[in-house]
C-alpha atoms as a PDB file:
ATOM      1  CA  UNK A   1      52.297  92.745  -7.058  1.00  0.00           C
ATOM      2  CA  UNK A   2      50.881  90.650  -9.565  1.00  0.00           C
ATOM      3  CA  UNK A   3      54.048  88.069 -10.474  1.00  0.00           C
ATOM      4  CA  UNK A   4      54.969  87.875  -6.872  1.00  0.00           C
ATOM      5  CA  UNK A   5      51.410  86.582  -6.032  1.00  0.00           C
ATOM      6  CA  UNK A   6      51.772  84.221  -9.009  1.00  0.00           C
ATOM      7  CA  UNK A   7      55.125  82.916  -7.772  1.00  0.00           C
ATOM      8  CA  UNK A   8      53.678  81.654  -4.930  1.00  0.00           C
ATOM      9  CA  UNK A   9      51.040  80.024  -6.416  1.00  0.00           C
ATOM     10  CA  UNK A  10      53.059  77.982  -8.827  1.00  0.00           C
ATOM     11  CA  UNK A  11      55.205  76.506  -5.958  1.00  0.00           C
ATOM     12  CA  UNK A  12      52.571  75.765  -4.110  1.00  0.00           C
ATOM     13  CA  UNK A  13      51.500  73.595  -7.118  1.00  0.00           C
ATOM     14  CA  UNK A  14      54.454  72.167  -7.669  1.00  0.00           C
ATOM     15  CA  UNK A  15      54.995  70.962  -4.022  1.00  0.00           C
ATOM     16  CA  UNK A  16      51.507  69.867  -4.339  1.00  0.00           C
ATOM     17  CA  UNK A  17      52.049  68.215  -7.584  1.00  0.00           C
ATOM     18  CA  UNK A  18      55.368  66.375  -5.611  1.00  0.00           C
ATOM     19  CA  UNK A  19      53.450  65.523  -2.830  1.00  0.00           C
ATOM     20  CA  UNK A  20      51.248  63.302  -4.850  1.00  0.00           C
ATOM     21  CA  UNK A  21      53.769  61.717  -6.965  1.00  0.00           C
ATOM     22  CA  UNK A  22      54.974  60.459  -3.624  1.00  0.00           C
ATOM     23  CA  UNK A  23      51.722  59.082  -2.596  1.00  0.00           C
ATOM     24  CA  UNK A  24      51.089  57.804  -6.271  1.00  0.00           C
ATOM     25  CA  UNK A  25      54.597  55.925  -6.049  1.00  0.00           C
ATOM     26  CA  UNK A  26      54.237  54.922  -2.190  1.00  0.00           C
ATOM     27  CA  UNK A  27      50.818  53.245  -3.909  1.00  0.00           C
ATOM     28  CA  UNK A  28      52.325  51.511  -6.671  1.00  0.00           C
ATOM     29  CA  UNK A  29      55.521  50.440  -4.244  1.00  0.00           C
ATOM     30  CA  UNK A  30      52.828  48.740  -1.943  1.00  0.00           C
ATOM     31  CA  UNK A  31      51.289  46.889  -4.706  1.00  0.00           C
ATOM     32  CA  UNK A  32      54.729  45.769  -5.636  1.00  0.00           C
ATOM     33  CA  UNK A  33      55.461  44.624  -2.403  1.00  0.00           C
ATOM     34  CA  UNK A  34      52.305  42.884  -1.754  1.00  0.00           C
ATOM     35  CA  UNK A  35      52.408  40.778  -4.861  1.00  0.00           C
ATOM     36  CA  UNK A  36      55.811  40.162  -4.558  1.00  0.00           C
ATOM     37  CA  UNK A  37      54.827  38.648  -0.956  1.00  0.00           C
ATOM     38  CA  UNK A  38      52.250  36.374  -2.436  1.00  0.00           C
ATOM     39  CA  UNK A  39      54.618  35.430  -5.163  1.00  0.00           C
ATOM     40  CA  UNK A  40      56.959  34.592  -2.476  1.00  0.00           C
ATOM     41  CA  UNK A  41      53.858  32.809  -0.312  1.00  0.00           C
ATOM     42  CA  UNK A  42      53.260  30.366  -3.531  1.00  0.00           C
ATOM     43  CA  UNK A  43      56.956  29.508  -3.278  1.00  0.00           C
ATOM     44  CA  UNK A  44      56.599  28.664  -0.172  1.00  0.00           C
ATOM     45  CA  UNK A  45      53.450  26.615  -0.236  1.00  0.00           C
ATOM     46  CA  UNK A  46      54.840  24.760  -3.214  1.00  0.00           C
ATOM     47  CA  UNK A  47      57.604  24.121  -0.915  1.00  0.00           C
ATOM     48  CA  UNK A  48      60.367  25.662  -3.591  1.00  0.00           C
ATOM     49  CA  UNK A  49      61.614  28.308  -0.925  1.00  0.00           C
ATOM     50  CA  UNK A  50      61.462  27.251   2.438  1.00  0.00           C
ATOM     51  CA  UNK A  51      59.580  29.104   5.568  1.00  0.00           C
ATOM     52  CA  UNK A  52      62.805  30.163   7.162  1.00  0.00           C
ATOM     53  CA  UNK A  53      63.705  31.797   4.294  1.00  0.00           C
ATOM     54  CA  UNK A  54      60.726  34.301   4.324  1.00  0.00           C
ATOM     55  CA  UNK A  55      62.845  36.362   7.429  1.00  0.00           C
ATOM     56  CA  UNK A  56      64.659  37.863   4.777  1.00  0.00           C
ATOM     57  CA  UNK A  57      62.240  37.907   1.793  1.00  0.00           C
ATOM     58  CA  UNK A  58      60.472  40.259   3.464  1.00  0.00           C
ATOM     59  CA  UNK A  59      62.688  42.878   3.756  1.00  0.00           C
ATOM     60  CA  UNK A  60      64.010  42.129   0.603  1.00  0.00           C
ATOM     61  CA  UNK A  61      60.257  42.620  -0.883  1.00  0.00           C
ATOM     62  CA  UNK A  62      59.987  46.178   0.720  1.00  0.00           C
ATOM     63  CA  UNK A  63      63.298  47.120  -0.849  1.00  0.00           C
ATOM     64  CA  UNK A  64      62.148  45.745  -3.979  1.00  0.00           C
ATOM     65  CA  UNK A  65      58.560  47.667  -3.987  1.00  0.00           C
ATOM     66  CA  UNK A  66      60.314  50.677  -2.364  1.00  0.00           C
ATOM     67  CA  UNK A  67      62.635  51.327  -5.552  1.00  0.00           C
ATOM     68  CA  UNK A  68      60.241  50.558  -8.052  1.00  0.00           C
ATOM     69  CA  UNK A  69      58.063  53.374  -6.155  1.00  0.00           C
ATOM     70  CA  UNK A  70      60.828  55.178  -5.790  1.00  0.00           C
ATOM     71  CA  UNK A  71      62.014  55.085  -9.524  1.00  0.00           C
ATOM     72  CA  UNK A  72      58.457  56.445 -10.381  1.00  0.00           C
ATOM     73  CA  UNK A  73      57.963  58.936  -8.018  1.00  0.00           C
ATOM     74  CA  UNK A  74      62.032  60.587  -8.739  1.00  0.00           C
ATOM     75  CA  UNK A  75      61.184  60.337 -12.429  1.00  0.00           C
ATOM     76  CA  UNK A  76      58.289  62.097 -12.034  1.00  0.00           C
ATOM     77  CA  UNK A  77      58.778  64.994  -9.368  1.00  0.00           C
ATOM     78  CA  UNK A  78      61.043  68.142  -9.617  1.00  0.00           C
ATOM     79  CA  UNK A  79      64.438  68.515  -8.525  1.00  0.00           C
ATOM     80  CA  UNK A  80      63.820  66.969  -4.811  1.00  0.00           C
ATOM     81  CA  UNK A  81      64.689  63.447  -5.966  1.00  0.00           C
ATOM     82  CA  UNK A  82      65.995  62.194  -2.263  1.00  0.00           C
ATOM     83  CA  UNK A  83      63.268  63.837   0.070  1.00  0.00           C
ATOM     84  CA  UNK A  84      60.745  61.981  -3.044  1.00  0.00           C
ATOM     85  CA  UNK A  85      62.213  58.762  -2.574  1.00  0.00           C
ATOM     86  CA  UNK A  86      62.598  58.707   1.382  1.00  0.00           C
ATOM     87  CA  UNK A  87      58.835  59.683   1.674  1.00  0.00           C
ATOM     88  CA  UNK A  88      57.798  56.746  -0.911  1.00  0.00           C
ATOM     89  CA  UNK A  89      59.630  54.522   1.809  1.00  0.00           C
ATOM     90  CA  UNK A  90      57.963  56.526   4.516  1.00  0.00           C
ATOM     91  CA  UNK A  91      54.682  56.151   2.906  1.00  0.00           C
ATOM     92  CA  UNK A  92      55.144  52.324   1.647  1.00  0.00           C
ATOM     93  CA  UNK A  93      55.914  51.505   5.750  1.00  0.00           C
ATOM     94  CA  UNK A  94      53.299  53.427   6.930  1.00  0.00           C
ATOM     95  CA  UNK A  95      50.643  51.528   4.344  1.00  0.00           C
ATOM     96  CA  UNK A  96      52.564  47.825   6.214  1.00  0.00           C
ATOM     97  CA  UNK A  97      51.840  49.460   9.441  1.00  0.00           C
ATOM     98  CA  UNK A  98      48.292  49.946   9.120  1.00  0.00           C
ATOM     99  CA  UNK A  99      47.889  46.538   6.871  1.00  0.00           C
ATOM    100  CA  UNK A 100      49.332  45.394  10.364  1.00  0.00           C
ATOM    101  CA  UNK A 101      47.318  47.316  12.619  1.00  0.00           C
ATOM    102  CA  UNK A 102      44.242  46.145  10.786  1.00  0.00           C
ATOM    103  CA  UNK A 103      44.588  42.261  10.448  1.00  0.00           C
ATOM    104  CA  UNK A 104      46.261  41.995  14.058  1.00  0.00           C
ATOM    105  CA  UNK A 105      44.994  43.360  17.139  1.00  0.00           C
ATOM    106  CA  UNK A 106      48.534  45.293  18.232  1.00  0.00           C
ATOM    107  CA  UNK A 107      51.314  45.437  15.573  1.00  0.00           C
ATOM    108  CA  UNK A 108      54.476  47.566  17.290  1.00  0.00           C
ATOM    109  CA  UNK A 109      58.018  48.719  15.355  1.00  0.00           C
ATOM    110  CA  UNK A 110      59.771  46.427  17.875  1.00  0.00           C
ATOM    111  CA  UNK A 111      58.156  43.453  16.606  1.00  0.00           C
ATOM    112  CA  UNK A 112      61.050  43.364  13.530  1.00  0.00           C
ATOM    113  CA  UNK A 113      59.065  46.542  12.073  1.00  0.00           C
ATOM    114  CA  UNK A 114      62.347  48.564  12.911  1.00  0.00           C
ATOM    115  CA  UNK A 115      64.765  46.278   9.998  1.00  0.00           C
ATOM    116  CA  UNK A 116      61.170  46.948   7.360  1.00  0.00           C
ATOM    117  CA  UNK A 117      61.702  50.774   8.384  1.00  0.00           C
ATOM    118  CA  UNK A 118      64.899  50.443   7.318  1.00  0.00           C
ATOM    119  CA  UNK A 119      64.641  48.660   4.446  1.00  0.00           C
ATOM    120  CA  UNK A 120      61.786  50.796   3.033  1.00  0.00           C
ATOM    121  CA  UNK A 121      63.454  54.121   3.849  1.00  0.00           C
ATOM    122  CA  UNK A 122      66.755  52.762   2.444  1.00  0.00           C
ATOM    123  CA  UNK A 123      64.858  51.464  -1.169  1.00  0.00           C
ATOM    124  CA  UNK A 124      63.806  54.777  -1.570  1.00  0.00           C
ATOM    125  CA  UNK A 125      66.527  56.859  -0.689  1.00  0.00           C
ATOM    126  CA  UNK A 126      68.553  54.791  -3.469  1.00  0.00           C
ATOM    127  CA  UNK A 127      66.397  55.822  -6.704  1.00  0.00           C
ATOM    128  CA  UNK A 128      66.714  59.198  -4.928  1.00  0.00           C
ATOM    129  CA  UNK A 129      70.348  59.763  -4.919  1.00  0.00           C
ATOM    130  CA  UNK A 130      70.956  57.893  -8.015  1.00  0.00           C
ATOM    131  CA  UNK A 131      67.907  59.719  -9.659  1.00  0.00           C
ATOM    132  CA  UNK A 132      69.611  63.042  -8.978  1.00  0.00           C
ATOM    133  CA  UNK A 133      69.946  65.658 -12.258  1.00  0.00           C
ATOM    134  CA  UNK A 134      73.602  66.523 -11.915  1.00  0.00           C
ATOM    135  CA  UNK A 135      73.931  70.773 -10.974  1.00  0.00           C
ATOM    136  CA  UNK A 136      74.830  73.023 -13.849  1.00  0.00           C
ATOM    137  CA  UNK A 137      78.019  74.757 -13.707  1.00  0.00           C
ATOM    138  CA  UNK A 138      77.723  78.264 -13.828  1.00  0.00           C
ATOM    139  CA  UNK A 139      79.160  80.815 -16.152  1.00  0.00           C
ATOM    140  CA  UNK A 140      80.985  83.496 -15.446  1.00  0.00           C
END
């Protein structure tokens, strides 16, 4: 009864120990993607990039900050390297909605939040898949 009781217990940890590599590398993707949106608000003010090019910095950014979450969080949790990377995007856009919710008083997905779902969702899914051990061939 003993090593069944212990089983449990050490994958509990380890989906514990997962969970908060996800929430360590939605963390570092969000302070990726903010100071890649200041770099990209310097350009602008310097007048290097221009405003109308900021539409598609930003999802660019998330992308960006998404796989370099993504790469740390896949590195660094088991073998669940796609479900890892999908919830750094889910956690990146959830840390942009609530940035959102605080500084303005009603921030919606409809408002161009759907195409920053997408792209954070879709940065993370690529470390994911391409962060994937390959399976073992068995012996018989």
């Amino acid at each position: 009864m003993k090593k069944r009781d212990r089983r449990q217990e050490e994958g509990g940890a380890a989906w514990l120990g997962a969970m908060c590599e996800v929430l360590k590398g939605g963390a570092l993707a969000g302070v990726v993607t903010i100071l890649s949106l200041l770099l990209c608000a310097v350009l602008v003010s310097m007048g290097a990039l221009p405003v109308s090019a900021m539409e598609g910095a930003v999802p660019a950014v998330c992308v960006l900050g998404t796989l370099v979450g993504g790469i740390y969080a896949v590195s660094r949790s088991g073998g669940h390297s796609v479900p890892a990377g999908i919830g750094v995007g889910a956690v990146l856009f959830l840390l942009l909605l609530t940035a959102g919710l605080i500084v303005y008083d009603g921030a919606s997905v409809a408002n161009g939040g759907a195409g920053i779902l997408c792209a954070c969702l879709c940065g993370g899914a690529i470390p994911g898949i391409l962060g994937r051990k390959p399976k073992k061939k068995r012996r018989r």
